[in-house]
N, C-alpha and C. Protein backbone atom coordinates (compact mmCIF):
# COMPACT_ATOMS: atom_id res chain seq x y z
N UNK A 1 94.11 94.60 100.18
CA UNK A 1 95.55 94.50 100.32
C UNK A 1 96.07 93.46 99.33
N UNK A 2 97.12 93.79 98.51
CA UNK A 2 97.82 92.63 97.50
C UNK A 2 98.28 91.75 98.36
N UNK A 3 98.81 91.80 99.92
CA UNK A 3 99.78 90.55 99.93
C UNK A 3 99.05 90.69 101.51
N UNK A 4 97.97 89.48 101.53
CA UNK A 4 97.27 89.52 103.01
C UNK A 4 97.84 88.56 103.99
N UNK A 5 98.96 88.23 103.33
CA UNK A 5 99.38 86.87 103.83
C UNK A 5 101.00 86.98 104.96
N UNK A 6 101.40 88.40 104.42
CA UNK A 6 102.44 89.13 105.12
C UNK A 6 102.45 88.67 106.84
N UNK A 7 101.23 88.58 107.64
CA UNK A 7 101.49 88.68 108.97
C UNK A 7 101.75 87.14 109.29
N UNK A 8 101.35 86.10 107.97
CA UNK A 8 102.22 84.91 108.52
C UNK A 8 103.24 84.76 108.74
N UNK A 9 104.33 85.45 108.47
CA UNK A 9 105.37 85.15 108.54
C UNK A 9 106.25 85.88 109.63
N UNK A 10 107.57 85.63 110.56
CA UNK A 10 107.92 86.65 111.04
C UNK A 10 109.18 87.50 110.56
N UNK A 11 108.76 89.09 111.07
CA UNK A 11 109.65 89.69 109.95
C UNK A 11 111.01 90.31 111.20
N UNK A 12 112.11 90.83 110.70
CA UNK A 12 112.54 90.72 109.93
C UNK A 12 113.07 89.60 109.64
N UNK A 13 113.24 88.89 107.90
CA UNK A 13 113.72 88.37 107.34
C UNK A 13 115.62 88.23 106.83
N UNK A 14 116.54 87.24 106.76
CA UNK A 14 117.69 87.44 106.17
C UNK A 14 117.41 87.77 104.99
N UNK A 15 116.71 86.71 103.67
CA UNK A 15 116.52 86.53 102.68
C UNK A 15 115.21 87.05 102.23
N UNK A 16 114.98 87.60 101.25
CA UNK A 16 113.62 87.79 100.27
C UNK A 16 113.58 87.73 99.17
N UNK A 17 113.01 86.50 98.28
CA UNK A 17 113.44 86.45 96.97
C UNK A 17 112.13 86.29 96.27
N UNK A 18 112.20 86.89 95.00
CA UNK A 18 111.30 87.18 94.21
C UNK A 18 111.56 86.58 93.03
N UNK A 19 110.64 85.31 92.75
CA UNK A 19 111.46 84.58 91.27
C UNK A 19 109.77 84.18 90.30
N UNK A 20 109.98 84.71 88.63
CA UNK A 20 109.47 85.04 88.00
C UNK A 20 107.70 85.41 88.01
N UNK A 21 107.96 86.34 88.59
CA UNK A 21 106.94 87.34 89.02
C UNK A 21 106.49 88.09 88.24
N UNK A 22 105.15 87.53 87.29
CA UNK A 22 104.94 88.50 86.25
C UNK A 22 103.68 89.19 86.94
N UNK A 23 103.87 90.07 86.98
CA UNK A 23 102.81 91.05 86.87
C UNK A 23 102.96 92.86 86.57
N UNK A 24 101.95 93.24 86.88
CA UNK A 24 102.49 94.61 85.76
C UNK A 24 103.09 95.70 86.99
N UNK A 25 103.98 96.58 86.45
CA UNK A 25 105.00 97.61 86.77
C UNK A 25 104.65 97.91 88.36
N UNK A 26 103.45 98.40 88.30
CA UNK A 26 102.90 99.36 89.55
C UNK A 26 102.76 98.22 90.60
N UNK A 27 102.03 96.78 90.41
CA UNK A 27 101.93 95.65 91.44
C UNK A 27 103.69 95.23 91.64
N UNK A 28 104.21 95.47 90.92
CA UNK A 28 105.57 94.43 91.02
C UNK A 28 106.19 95.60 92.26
N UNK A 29 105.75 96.88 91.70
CA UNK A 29 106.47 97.96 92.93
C UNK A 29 105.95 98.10 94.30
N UNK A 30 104.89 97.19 94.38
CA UNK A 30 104.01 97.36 95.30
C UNK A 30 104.62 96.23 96.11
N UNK A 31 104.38 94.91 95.19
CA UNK A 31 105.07 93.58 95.95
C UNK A 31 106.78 93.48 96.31
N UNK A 32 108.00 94.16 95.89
CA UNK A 32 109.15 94.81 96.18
C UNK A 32 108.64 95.64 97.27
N UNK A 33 108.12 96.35 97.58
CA UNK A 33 107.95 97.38 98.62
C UNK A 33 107.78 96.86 99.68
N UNK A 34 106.22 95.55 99.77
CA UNK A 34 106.07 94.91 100.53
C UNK A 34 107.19 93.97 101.51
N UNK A 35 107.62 93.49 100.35
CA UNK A 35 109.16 92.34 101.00
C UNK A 35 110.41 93.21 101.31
N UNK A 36 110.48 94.37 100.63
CA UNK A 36 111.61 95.02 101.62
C UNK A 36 111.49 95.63 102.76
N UNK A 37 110.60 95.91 102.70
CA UNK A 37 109.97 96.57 104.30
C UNK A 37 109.95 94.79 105.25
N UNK A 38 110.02 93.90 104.65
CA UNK A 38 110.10 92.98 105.71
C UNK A 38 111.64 92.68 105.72
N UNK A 39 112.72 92.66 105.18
CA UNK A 39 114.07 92.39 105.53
C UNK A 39 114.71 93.00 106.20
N UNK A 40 115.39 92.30 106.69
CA UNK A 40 116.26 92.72 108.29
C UNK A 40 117.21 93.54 107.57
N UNK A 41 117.68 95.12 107.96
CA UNK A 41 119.04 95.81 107.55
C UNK A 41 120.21 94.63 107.37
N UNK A 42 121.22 94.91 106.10
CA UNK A 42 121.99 94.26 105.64
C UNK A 42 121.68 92.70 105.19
N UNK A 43 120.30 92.36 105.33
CA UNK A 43 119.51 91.58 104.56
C UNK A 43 119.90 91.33 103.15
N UNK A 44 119.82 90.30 102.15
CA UNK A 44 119.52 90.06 100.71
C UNK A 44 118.40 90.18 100.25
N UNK A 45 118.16 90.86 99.24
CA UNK A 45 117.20 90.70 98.29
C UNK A 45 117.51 90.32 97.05
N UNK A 46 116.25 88.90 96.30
CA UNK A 46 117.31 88.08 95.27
C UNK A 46 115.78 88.37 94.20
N UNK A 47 116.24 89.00 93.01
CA UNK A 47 115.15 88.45 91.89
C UNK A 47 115.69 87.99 91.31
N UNK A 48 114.44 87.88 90.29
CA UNK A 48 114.70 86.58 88.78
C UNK A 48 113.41 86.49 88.31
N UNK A 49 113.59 87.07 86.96
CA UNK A 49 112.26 87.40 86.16
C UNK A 49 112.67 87.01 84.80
N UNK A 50 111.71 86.41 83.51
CA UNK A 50 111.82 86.55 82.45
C UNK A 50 112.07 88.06 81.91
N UNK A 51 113.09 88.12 81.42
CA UNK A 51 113.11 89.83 80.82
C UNK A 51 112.62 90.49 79.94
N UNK A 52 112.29 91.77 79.91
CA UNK A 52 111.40 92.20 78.31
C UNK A 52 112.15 91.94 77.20
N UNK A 53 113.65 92.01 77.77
CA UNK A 53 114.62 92.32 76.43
C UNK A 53 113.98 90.75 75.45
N UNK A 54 113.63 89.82 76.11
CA UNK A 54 113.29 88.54 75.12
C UNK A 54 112.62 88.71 73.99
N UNK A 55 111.47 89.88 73.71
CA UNK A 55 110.66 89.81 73.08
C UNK A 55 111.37 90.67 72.09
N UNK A 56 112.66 90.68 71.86
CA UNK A 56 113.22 91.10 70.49
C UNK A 56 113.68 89.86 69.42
N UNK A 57 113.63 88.89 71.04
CA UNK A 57 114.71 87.39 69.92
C UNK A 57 113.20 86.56 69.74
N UNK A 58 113.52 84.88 69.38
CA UNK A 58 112.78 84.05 68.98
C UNK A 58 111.84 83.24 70.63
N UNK A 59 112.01 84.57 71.32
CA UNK A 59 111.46 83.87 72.91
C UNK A 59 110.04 83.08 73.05
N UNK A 60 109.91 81.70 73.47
CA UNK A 60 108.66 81.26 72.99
C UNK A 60 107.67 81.37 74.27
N UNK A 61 108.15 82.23 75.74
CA UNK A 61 107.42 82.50 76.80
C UNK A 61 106.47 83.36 76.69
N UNK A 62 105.77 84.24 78.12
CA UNK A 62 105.03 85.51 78.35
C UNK A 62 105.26 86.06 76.88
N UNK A 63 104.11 86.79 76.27
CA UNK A 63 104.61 87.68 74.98
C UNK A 63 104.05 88.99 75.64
N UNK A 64 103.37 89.39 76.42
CA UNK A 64 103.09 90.54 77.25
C UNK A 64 103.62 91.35 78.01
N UNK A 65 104.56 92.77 77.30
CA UNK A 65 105.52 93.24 77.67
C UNK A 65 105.41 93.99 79.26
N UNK A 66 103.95 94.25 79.48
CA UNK A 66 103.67 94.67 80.63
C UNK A 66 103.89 93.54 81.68
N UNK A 67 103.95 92.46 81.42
CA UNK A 67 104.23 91.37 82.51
C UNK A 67 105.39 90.74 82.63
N UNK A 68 106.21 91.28 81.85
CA UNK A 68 107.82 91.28 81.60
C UNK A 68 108.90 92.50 82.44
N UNK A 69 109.44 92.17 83.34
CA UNK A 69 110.45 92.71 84.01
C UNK A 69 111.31 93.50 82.93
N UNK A 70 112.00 94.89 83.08
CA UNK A 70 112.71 95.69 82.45
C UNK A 70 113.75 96.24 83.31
N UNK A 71 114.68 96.28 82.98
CA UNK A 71 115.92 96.47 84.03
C UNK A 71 115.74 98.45 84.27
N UNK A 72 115.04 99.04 83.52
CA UNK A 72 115.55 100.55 83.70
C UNK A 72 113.99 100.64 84.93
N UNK A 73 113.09 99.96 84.60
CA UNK A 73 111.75 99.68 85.56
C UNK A 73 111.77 99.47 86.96
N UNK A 74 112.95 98.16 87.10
CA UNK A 74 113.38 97.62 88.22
C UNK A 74 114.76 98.44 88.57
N UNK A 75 115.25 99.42 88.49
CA UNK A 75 116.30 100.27 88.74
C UNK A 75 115.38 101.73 89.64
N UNK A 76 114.59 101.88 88.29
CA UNK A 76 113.12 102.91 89.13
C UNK A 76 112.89 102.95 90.15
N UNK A 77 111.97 101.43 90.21
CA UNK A 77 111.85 100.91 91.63
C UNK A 77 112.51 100.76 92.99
N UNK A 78 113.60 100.30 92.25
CA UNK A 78 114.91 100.35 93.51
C UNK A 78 115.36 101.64 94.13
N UNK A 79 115.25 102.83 93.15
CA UNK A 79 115.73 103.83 93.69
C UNK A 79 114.96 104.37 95.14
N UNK A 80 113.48 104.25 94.66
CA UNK A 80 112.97 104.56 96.14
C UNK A 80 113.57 103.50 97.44
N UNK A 81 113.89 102.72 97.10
CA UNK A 81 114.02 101.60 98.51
C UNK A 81 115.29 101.77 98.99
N UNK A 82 115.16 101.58 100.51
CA UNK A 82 116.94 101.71 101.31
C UNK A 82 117.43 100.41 101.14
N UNK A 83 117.87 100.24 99.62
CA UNK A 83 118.66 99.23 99.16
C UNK A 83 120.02 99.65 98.66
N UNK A 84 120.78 99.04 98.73
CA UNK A 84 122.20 99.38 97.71
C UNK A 84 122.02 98.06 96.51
N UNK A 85 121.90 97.98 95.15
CA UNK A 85 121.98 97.44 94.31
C UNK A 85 123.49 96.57 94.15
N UNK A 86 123.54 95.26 94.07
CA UNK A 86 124.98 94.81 93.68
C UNK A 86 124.84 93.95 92.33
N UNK A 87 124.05 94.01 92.21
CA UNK A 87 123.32 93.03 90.62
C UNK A 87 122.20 93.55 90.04
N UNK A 88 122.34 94.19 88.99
CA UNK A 88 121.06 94.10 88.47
C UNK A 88 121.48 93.72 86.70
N UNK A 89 121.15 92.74 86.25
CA UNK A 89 121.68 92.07 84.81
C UNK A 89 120.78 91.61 83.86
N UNK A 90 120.87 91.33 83.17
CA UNK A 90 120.39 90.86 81.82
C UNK A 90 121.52 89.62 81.78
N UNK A 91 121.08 87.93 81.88
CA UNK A 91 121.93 87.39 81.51
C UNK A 91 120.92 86.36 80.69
N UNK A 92 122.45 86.27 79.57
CA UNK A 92 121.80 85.44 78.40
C UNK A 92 121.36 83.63 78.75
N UNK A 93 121.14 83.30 78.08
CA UNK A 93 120.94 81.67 77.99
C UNK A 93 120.17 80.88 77.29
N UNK A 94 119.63 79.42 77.45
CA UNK A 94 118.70 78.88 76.81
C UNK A 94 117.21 78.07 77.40
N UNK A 95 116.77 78.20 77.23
CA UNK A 95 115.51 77.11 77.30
C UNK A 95 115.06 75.79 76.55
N UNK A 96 115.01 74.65 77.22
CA UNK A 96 114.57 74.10 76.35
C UNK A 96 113.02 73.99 76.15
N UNK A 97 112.73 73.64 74.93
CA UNK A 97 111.00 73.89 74.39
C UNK A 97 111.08 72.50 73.58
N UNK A 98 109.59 72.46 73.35
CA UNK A 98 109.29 71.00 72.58
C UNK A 98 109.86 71.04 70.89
N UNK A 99 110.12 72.68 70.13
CA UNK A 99 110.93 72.58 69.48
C UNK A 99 112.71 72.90 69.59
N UNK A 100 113.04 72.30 70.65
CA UNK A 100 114.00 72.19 70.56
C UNK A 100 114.71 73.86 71.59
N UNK A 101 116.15 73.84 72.19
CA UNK A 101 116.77 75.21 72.56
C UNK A 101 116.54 76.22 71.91
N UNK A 102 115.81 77.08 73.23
CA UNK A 102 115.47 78.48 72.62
C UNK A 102 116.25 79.53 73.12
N UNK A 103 116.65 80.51 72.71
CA UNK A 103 117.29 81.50 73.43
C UNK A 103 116.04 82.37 74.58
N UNK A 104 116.98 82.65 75.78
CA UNK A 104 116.10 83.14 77.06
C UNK A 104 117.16 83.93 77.81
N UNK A 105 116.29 84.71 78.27
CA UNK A 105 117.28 86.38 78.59
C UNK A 105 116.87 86.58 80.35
N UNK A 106 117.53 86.25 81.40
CA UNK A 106 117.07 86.47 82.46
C UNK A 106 117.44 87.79 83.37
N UNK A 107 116.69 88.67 83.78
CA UNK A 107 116.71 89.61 84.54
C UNK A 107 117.02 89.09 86.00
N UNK A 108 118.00 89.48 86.30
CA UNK A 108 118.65 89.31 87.66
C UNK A 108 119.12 90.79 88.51
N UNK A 109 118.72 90.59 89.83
CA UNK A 109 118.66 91.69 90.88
C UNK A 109 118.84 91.25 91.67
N UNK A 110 120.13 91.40 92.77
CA UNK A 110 120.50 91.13 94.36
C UNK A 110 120.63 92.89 94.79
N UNK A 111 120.06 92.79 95.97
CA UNK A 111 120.44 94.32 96.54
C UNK A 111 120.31 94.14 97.91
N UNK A 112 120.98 94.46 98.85
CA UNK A 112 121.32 95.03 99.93
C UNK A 112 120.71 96.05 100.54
N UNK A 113 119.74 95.49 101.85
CA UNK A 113 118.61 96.33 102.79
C UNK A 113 120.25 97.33 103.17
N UNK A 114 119.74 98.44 103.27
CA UNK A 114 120.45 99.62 104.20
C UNK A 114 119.96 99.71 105.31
């Protein structure tokens, strides 16, 4: 089982948030599956992932596009789940690094248990 740790907690949940979670496509759908099946109807669900779109600019993070969140990936995903989507974005910004502000692209997702 990926997530053996599920029966610690009690479910249903208000909140379930998922923040920069790299791993590849099929686990990330697996671990989303997992935590929405634990939120209470009309529940939040909050991500936040480094985005693939980075690896077009000067991004000095993850360079492994399979471990990089993609908004049409995480839309995929969502479609199977009794979620209603109210965010799913690409927002710009910066990082700072030891050479100095880098540009950084964050994938953002709130959706709503049905």
């Amino acid at each position: 089982t990926l997530f053996p740790y599920t029966t610690l907690f009690r479910s249903p949940v208000d909140l379930g948030v998922v923040a920069y979670l790299q791993i590849e496509v099929n686990d990330l759908a697996d671990a989303l599956d997992c935590l929405i099946e634990n939120i209470r109807k009309g529940g939040v669900l909050f991500g936040v992932w480094h985005s693939r779109a980075n690896l077009s600019s000067d991004y000095s993070g993850q360079q492994n596009p399979d471990l990089l969140a993609d908004i049409d990936e995480i839309r995929e995903i969502m479609a199977d789940q009794p979620v209603e989507i109210e965010v799913l974005e690409n927002l710009e910004g910066q990082i700072q690094t030891k050479d100095g502000l880098k540009p950084s692209i964050t994938l953002v997702l709130k959706a709503i248990k049905k």
